[in-house]
N, C-alpha and C. Protein backbone atom coordinates (compact mmCIF):
# COMPACT_ATOMS: atom_id res chain seq x y z
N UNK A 1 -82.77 69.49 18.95
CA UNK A 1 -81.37 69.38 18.59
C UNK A 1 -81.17 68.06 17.85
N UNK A 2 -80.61 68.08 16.66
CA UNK A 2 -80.01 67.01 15.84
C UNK A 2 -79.21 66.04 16.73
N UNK A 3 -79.93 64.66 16.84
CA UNK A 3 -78.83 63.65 17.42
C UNK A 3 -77.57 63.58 17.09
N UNK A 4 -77.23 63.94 15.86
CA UNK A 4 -75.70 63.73 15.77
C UNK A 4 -75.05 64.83 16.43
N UNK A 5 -75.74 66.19 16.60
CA UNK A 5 -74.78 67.18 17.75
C UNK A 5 -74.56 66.58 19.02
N UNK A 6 -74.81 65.32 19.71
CA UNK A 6 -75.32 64.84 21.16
C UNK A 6 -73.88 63.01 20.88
N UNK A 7 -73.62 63.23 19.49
CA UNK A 7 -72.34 62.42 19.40
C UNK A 7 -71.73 61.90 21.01
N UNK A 8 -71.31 63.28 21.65
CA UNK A 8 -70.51 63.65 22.56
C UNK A 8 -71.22 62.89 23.97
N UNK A 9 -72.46 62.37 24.13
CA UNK A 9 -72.84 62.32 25.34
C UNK A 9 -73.69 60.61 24.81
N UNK A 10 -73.81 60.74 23.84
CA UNK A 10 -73.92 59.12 23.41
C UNK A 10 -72.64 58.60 23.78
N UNK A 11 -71.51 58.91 23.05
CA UNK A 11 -70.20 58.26 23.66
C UNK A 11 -69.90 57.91 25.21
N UNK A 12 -70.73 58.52 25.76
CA UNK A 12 -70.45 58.17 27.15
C UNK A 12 -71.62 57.32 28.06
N UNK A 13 -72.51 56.93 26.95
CA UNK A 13 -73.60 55.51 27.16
C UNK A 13 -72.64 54.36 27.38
N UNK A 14 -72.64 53.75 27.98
CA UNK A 14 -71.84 52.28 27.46
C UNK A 14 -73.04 50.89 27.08
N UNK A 15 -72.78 50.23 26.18
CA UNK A 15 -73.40 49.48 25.86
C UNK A 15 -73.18 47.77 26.40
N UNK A 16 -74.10 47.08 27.41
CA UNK A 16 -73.45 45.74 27.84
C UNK A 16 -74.36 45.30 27.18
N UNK A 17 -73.83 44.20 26.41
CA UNK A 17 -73.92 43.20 25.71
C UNK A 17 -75.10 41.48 26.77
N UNK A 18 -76.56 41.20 26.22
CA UNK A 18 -76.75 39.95 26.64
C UNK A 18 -76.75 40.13 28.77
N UNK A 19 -77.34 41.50 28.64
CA UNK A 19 -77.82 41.90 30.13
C UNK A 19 -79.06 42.92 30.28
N UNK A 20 -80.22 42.14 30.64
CA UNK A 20 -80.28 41.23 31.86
C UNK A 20 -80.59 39.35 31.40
N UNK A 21 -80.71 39.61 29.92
CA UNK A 21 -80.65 38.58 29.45
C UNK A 21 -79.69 38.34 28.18
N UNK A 22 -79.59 37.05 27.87
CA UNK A 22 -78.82 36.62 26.12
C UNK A 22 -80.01 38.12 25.02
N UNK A 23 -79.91 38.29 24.40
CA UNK A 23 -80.05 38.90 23.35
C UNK A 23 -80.25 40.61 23.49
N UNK A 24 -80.39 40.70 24.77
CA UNK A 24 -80.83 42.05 25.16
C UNK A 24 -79.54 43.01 24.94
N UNK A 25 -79.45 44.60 24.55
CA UNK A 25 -78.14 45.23 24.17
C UNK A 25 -78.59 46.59 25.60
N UNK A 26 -77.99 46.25 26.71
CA UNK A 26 -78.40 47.28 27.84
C UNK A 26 -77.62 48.57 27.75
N UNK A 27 -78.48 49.64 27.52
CA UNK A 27 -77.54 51.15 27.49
C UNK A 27 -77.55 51.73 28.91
N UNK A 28 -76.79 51.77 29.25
CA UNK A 28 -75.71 51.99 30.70
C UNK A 28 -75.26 53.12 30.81
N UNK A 29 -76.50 54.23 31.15
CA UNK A 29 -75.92 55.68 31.86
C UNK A 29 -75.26 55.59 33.04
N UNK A 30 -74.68 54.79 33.77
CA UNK A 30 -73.58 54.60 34.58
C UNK A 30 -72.39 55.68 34.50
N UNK A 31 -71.91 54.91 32.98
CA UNK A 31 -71.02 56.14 32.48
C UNK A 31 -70.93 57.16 32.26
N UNK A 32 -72.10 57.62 32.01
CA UNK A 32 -72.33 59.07 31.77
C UNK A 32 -72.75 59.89 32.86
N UNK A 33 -73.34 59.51 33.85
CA UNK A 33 -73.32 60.02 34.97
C UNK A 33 -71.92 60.55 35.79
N UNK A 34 -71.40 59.50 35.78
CA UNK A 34 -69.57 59.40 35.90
C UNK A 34 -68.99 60.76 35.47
N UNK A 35 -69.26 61.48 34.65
CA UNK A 35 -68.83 61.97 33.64
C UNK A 35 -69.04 63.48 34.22
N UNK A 36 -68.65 64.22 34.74
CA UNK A 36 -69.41 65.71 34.94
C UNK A 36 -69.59 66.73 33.58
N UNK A 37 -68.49 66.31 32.79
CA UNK A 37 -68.76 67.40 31.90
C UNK A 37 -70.25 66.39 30.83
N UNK A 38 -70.09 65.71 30.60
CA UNK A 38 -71.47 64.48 30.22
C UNK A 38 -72.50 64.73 30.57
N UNK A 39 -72.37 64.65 31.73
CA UNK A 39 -73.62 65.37 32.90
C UNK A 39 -74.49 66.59 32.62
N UNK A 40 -73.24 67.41 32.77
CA UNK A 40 -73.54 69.00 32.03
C UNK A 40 -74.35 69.23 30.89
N UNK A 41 -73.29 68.75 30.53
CA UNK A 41 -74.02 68.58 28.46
C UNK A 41 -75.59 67.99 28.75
N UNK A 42 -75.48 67.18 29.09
CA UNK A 42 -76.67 66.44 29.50
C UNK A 42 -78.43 67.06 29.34
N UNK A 43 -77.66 67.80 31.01
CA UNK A 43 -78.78 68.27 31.44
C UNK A 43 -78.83 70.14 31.01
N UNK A 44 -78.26 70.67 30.23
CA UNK A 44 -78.02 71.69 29.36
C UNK A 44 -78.84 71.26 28.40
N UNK A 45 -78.64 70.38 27.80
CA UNK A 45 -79.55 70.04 26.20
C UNK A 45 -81.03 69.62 26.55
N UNK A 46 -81.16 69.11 27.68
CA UNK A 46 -82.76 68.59 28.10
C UNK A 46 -83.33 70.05 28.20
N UNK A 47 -82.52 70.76 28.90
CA UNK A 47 -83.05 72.34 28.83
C UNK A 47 -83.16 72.65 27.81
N UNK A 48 -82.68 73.13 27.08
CA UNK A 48 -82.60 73.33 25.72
C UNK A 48 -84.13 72.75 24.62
N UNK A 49 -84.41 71.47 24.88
CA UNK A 49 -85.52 71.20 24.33
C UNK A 49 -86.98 71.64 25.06
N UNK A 50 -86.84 72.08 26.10
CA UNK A 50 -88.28 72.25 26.86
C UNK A 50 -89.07 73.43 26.17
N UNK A 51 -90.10 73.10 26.17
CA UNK A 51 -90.83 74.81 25.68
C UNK A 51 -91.33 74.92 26.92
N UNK A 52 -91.35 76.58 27.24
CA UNK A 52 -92.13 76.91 28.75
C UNK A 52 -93.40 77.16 28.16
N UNK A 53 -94.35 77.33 29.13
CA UNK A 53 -94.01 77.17 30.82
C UNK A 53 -93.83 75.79 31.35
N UNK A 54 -93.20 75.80 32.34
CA UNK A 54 -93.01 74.57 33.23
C UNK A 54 -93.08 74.72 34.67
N UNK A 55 -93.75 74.13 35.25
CA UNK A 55 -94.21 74.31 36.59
C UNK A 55 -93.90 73.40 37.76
N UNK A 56 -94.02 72.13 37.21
CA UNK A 56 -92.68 71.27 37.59
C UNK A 56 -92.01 70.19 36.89
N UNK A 57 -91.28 69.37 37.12
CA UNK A 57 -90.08 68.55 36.38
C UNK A 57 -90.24 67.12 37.37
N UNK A 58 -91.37 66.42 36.78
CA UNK A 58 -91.21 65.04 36.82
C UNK A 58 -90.28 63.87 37.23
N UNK A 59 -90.11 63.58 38.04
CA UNK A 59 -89.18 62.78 37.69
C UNK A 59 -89.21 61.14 38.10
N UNK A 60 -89.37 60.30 37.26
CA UNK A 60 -89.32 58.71 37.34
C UNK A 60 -88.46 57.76 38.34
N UNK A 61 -89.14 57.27 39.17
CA UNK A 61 -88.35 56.57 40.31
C UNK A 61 -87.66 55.26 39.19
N UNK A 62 -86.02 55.09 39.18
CA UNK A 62 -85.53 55.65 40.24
C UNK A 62 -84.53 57.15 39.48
N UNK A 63 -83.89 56.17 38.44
CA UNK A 63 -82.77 57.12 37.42
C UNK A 63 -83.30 58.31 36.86
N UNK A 64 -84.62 58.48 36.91
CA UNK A 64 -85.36 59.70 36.30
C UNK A 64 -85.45 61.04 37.27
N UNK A 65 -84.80 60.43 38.83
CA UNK A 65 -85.13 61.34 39.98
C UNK A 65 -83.38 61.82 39.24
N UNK A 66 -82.53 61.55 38.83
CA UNK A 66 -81.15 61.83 38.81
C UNK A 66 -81.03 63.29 37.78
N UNK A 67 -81.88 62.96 36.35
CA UNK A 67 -81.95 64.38 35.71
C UNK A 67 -83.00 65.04 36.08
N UNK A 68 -84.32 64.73 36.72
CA UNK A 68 -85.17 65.40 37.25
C UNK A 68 -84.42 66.58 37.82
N UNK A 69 -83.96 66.06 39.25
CA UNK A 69 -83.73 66.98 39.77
C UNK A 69 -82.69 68.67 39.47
N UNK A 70 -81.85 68.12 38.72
CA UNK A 70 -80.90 69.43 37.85
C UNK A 70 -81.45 69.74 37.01
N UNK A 71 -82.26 69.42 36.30
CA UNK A 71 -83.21 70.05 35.21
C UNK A 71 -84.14 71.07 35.94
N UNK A 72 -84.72 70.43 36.81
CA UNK A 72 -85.69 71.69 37.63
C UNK A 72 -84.94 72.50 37.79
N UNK A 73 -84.24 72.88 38.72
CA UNK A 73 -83.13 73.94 39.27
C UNK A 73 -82.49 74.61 38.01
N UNK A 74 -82.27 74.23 37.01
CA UNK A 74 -81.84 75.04 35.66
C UNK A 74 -83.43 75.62 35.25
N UNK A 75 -84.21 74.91 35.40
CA UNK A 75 -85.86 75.66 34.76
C UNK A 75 -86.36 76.68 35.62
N UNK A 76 -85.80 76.33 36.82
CA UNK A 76 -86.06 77.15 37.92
C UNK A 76 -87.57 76.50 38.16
N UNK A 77 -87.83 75.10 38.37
CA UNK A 77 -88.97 74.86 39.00
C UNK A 77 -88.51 73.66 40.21
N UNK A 78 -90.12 73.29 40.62
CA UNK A 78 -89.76 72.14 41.59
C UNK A 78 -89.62 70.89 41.00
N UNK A 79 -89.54 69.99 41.73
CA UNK A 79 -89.52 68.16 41.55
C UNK A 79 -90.76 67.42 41.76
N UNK A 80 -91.33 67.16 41.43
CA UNK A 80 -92.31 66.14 41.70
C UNK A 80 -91.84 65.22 41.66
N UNK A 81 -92.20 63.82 42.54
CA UNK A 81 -91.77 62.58 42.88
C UNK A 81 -92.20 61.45 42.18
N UNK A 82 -92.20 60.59 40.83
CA UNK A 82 -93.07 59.23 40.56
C UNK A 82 -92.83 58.10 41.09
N UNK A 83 -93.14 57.63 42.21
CA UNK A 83 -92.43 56.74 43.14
C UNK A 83 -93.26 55.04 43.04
N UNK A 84 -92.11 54.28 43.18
CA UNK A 84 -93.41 52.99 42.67
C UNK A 84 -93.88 53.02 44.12
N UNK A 85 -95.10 52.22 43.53
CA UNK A 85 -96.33 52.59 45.09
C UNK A 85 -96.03 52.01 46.63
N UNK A 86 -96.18 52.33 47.55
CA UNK A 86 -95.99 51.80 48.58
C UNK A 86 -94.57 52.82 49.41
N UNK A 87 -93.98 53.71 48.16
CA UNK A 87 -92.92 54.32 49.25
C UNK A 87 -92.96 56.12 49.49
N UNK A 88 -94.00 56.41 48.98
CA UNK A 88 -94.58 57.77 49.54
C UNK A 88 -94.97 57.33 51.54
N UNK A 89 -94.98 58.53 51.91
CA UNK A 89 -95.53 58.31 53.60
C UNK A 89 -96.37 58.94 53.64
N UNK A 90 -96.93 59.79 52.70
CA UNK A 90 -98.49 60.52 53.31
C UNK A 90 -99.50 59.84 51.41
N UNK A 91 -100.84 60.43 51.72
CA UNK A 91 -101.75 60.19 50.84
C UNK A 91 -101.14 59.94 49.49
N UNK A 92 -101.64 58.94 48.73
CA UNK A 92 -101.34 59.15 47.41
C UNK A 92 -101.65 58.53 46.63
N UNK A 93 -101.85 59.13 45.14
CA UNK A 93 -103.00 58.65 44.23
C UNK A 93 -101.56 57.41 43.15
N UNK A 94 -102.41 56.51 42.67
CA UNK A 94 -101.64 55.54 42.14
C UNK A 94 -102.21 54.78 40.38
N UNK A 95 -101.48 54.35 39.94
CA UNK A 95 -101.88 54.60 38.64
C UNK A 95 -101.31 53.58 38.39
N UNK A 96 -101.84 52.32 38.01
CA UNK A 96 -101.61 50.41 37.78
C UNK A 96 -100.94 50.49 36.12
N UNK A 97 -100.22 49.65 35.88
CA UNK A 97 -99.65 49.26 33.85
C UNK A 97 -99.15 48.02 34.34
N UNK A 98 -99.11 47.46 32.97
CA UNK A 98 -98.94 46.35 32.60
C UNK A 98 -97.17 46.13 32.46
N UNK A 99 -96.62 44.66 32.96
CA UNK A 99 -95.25 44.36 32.97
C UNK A 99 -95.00 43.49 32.10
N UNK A 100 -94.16 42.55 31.44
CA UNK A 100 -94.26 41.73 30.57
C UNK A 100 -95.10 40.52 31.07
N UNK A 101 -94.59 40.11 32.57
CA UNK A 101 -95.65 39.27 33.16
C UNK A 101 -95.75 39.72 34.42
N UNK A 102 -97.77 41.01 34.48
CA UNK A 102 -97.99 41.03 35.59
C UNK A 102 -98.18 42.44 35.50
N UNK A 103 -98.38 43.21 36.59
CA UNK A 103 -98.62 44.29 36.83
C UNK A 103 -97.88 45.14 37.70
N UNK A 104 -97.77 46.59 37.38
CA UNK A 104 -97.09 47.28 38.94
C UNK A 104 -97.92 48.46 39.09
N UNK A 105 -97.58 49.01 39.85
CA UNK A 105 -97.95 50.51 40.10
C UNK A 105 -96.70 51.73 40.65
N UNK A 106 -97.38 52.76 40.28
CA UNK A 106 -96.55 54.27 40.60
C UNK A 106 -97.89 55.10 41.44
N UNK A 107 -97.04 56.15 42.09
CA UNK A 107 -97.65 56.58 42.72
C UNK A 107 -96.92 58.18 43.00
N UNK A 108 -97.78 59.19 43.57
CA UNK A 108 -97.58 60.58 43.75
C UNK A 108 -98.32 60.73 45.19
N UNK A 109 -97.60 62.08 45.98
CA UNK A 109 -98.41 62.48 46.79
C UNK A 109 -99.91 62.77 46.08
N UNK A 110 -101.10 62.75 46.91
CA UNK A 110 -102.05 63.58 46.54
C UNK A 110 -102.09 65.22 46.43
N UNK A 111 -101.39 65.51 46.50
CA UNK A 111 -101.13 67.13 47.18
C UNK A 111 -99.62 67.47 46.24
N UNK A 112 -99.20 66.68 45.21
CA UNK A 112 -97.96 66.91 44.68
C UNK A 112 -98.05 68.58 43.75
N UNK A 113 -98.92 68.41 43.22
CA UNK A 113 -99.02 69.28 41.89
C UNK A 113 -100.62 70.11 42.37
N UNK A 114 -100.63 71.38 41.60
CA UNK A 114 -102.08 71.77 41.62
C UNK A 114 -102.75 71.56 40.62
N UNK A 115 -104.00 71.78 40.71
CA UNK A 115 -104.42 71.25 39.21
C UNK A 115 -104.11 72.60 38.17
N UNK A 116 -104.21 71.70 36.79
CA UNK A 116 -103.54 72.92 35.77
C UNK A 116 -102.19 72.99 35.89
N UNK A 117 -101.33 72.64 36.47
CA UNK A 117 -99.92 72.79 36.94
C UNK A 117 -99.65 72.17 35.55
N UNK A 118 -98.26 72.95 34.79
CA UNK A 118 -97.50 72.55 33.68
C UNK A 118 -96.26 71.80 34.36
N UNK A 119 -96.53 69.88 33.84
CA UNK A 119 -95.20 69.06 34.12
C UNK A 119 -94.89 68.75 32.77
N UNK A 120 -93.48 68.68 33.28
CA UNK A 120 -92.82 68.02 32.35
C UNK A 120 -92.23 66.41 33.21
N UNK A 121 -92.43 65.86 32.05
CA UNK A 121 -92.17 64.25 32.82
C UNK A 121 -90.63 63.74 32.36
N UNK A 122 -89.90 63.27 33.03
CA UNK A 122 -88.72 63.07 32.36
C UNK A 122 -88.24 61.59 33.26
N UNK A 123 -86.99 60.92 32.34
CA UNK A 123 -86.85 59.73 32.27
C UNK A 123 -85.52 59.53 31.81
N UNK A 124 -84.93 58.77 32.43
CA UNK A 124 -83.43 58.28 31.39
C UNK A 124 -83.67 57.72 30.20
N UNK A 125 -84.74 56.87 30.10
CA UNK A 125 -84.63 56.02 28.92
C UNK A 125 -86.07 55.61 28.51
N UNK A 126 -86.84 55.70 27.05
CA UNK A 126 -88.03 55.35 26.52
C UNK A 126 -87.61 53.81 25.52
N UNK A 127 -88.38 52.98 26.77
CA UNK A 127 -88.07 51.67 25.74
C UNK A 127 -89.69 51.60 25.00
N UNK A 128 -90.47 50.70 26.12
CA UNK A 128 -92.13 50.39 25.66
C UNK A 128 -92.85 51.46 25.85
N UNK A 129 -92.73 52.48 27.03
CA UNK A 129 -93.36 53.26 27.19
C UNK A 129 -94.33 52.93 28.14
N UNK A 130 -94.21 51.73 28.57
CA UNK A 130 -95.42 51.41 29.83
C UNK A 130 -95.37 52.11 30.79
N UNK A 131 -94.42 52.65 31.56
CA UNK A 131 -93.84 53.68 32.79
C UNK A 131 -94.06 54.17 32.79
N UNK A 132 -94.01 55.27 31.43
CA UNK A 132 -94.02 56.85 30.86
C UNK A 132 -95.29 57.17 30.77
N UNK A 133 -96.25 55.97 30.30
CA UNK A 133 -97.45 56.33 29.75
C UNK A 133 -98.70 55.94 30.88
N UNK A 134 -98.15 55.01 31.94
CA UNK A 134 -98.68 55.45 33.45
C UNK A 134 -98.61 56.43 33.96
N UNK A 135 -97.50 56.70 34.04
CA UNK A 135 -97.11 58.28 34.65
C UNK A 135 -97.84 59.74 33.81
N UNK A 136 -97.95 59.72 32.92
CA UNK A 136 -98.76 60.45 31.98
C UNK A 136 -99.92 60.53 33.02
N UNK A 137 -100.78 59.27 32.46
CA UNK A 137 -102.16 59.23 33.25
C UNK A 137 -102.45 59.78 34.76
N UNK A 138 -101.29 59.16 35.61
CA UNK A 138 -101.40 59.61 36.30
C UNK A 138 -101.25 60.74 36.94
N UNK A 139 -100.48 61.93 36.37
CA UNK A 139 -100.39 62.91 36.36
C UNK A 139 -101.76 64.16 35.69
N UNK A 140 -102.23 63.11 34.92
CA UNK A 140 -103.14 63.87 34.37
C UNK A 140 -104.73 63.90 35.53
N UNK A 141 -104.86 62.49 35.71
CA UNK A 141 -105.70 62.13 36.96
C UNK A 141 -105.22 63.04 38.30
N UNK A 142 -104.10 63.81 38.62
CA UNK A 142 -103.69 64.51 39.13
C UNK A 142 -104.35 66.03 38.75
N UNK A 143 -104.51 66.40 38.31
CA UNK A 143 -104.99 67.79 37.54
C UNK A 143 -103.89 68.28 36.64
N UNK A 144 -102.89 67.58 36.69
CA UNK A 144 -102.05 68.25 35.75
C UNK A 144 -102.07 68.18 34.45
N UNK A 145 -101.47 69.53 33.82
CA UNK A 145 -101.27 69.46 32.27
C UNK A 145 -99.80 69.17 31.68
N UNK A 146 -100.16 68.16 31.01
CA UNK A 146 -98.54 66.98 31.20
C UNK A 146 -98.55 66.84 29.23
N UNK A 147 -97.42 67.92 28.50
CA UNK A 147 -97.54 68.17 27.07
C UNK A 147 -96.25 67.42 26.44
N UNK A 148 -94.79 67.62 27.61
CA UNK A 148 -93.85 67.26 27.31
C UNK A 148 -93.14 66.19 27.59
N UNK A 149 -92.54 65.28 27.06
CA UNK A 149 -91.19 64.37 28.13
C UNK A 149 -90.15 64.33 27.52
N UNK A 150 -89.15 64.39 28.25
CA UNK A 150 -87.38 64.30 28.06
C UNK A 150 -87.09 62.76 28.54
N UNK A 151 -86.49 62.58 27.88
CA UNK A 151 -85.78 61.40 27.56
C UNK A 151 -84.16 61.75 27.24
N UNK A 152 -82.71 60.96 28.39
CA UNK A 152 -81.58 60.66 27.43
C UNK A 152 -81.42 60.11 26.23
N UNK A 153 -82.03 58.65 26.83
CA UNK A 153 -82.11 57.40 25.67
C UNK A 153 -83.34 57.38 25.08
N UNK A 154 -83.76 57.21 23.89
CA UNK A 154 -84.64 56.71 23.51
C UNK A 154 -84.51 55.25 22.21
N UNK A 155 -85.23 54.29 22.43
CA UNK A 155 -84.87 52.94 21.54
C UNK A 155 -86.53 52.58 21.47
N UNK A 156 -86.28 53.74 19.68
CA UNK A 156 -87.67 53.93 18.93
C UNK A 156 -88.05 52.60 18.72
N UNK A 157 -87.02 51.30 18.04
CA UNK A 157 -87.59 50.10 18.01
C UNK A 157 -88.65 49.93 18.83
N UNK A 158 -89.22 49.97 20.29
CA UNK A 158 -89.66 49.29 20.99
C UNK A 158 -90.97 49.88 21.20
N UNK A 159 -91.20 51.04 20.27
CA UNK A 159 -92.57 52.17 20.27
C UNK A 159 -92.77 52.81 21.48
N UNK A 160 -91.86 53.18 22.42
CA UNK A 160 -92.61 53.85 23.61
C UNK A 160 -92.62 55.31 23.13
N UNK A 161 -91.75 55.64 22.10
CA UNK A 161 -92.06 57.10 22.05
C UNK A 161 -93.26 57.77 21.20
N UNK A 162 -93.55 56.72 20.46
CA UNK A 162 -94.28 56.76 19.65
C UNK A 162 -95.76 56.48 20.36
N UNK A 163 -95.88 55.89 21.09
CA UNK A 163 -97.02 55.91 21.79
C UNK A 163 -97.50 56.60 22.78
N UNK A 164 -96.50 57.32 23.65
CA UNK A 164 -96.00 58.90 24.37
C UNK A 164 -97.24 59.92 23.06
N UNK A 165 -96.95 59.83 22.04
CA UNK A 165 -96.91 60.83 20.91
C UNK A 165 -98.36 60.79 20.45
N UNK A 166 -99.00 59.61 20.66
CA UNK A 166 -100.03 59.10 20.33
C UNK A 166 -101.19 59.49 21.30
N UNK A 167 -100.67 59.86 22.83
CA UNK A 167 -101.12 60.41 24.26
C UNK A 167 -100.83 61.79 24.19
N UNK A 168 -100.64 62.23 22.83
CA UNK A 168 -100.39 63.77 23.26
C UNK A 168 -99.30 64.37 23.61
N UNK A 169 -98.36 63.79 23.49
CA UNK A 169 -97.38 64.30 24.53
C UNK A 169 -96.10 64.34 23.18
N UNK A 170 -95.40 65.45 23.40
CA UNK A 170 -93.88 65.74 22.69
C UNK A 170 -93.09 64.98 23.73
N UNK A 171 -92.55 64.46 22.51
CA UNK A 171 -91.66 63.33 23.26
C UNK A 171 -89.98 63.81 22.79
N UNK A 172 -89.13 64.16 23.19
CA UNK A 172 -87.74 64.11 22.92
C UNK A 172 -86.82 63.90 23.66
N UNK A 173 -85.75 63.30 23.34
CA UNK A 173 -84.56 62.28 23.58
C UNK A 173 -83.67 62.75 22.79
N UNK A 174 -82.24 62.97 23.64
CA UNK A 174 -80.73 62.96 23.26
C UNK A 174 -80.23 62.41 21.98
N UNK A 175 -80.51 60.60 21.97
CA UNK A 175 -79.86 60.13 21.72
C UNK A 175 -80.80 59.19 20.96
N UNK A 176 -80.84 58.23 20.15
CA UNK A 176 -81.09 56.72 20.16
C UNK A 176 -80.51 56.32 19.95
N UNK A 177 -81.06 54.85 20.14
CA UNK A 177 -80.11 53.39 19.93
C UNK A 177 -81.09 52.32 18.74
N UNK A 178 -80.92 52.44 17.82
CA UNK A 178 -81.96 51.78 17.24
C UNK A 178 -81.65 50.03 17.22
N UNK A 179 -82.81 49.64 16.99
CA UNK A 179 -82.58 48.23 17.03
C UNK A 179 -82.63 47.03 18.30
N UNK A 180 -82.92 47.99 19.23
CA UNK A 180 -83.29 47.63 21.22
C UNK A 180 -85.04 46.98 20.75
């Protein structure tokens, strides 16, 4: 879908200004969450871009668990969990990236997905792509076959989608913000 049809659900991004730092321009699905008919639209158009099959619907701790979960239930699949490491309670495989300074990790049950299982990975927002492109791996180190990700926001400035793209993966997003 043409970003300019998605006018309607960009308008309901809000943009704060010089947060979490001076120069930074933070896009704030706050508002749009707020929003039910926003919402709708939302998670209608993420549908809309998926090609099947899909087997399950990804979703990024924390804001990524928010369209995860209504996206599945419209695909008619399950949720898988990407949780940063340490807050699963049974087995689970974990997958390390790089932070601006330092490292983190994500993590899945061991037992989340079967192997061969079609995910789709999804996310509020593609800045660097460090998250996305852990989660990739690790899903793939999972047995899964991981082709797609949804994105609200995407802020191409910062190459995460482009490097998503570079891993194989169709990358599409609502909206951008260029210049992030």
């Amino acid at each position: 879908m043409a970003e300019a049809e998605n006018e309607d659900i960009r308008s309901r991004i809000r943009t704060i200004p010089d947060f979490p730092k001076p120069g930074i321009q933070f896009r704030d699905i706050t508002t749009l969450l707020l929003d039910p008919e926003g919402l709708r639209l939302t998670i209608d158009r993420m549908a809309e871009q998926v090609e099947a099959p899909i087997d399950l619907v990804a979703g990024v701790d924390a804001r990524g668990f928010l369209f995860a979960a209504p996206l599945a239930i419209k695909l008619g699949t399950g949720v898988l969990l990407i949780r940063k490491d340490g807050k699963l309670p049974g087995a689970t495989i974990a997958e390390e990236y790089a932070l601006e300074y330092g490292t983190d990790r994500i993590a899945i049950h061991a037992d989340a997905c079967a192997p061969g299982a079609n995910v789709l990975l999804v996310d509020d927002l593609i800045a660097t792509g460090g998250t996305a492109r852990a989660a990739v791996r690790l899903l793939r180190k999972a047995g899964a076959t991981v082709q797609q990700a949804g994105f609200v926001v995407d802020l191409p400035d910062l190459g995460g989608a482009e490097a998503l793209r570079e891993d194989g993966i169709t990358v599409r997003s609502l909206v951008a913000f260029e210049g992030d």
